[in-house]
C-alpha atoms as a PDB file:
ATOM      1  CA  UNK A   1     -85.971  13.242 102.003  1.00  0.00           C
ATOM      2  CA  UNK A   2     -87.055   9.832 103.679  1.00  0.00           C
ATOM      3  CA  UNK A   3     -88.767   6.830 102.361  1.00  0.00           C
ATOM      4  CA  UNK A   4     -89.505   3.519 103.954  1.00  0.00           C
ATOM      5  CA  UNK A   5     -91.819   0.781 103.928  1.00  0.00           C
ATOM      6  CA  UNK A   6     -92.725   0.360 100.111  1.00  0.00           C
ATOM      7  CA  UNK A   7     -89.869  -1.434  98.298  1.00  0.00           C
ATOM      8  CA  UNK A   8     -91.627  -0.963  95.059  1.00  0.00           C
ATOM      9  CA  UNK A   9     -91.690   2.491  95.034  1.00  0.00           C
ATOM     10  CA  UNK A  10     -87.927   2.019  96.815  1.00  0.00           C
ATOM     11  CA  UNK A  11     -86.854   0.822  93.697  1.00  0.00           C
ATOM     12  CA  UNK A  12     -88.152   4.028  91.214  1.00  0.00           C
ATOM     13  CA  UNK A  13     -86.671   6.570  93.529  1.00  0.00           C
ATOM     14  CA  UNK A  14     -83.635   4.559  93.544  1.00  0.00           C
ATOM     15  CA  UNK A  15     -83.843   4.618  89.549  1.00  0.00           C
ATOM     16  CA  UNK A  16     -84.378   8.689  89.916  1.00  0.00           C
ATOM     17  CA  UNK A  17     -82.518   9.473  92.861  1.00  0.00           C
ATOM     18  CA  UNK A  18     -80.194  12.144  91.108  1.00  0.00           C
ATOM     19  CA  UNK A  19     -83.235  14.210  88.725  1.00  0.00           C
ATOM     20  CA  UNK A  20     -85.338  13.646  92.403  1.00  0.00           C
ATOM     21  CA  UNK A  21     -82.682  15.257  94.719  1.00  0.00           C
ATOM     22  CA  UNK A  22     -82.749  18.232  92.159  1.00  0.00           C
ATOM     23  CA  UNK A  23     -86.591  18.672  91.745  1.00  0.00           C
ATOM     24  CA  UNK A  24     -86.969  18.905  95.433  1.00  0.00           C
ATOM     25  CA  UNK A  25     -84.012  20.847  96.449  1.00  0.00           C
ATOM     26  CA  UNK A  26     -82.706  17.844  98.581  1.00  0.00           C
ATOM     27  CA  UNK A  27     -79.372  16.795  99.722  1.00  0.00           C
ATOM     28  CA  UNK A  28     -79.765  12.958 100.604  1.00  0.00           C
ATOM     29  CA  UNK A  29     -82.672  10.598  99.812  1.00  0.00           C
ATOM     30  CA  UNK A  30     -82.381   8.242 103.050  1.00  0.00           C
ATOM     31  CA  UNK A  31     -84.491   5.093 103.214  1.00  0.00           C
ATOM     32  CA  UNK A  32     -85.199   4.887 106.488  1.00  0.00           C
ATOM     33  CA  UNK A  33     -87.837   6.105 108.825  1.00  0.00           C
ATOM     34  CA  UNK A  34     -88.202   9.935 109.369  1.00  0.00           C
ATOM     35  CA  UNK A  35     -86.291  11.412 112.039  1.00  0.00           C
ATOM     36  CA  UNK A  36     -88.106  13.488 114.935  1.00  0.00           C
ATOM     37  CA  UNK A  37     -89.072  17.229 113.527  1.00  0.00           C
ATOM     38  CA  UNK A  38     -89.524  15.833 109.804  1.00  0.00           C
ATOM     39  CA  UNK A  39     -92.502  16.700 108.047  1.00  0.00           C
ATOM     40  CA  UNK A  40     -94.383  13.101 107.116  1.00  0.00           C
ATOM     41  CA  UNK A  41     -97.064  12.549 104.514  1.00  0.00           C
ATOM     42  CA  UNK A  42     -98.541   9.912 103.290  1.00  0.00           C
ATOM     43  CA  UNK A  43     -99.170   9.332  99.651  1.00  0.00           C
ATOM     44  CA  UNK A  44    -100.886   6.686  97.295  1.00  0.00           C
ATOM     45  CA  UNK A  45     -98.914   6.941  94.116  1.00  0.00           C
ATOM     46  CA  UNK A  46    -100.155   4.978  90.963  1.00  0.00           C
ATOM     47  CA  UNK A  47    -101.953   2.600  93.270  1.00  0.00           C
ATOM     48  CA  UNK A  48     -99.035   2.294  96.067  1.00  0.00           C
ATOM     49  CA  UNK A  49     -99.221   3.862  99.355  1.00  0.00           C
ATOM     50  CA  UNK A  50     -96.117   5.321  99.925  1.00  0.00           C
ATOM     51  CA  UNK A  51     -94.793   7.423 102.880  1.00  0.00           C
ATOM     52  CA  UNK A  52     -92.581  10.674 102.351  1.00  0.00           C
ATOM     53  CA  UNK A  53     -90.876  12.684 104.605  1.00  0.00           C
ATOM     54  CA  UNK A  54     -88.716  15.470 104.354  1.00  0.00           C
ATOM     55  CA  UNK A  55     -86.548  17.594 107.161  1.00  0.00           C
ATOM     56  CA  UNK A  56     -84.434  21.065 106.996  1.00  0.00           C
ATOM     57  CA  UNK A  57     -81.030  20.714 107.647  1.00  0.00           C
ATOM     58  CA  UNK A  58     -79.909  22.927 110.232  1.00  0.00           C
END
């Protein structure tokens, strides 16, 4: 899972990075920009645009 670009929401995955890795099956939280071939959304979350992106390993 990726995240870049909003330090506030940086911050509460940081907090939750353990429970989050569980809840969405994922290895690594990396706070970067997505690599090529990663599935990108954006999101506004509680008021916060955030982007997400996730990639299969493999």
């Amino acid at each position: 899972m990726y995240e870049s670009e909003n330090d506030r929401i940086r911050e509460i995955l940081e907090k939750h990075e353990d429970q989050l890795k569980k809840e969405v099956l994922a290895d690594t939280v990396a706070y970067t920009d997505a690599p090529d071939g990663a599935y990108v959304k954006e999101w506004t979350v509680n008021g916060e645009r955030v982007t997400l992106a996730v990639k299969k390993r493999g």
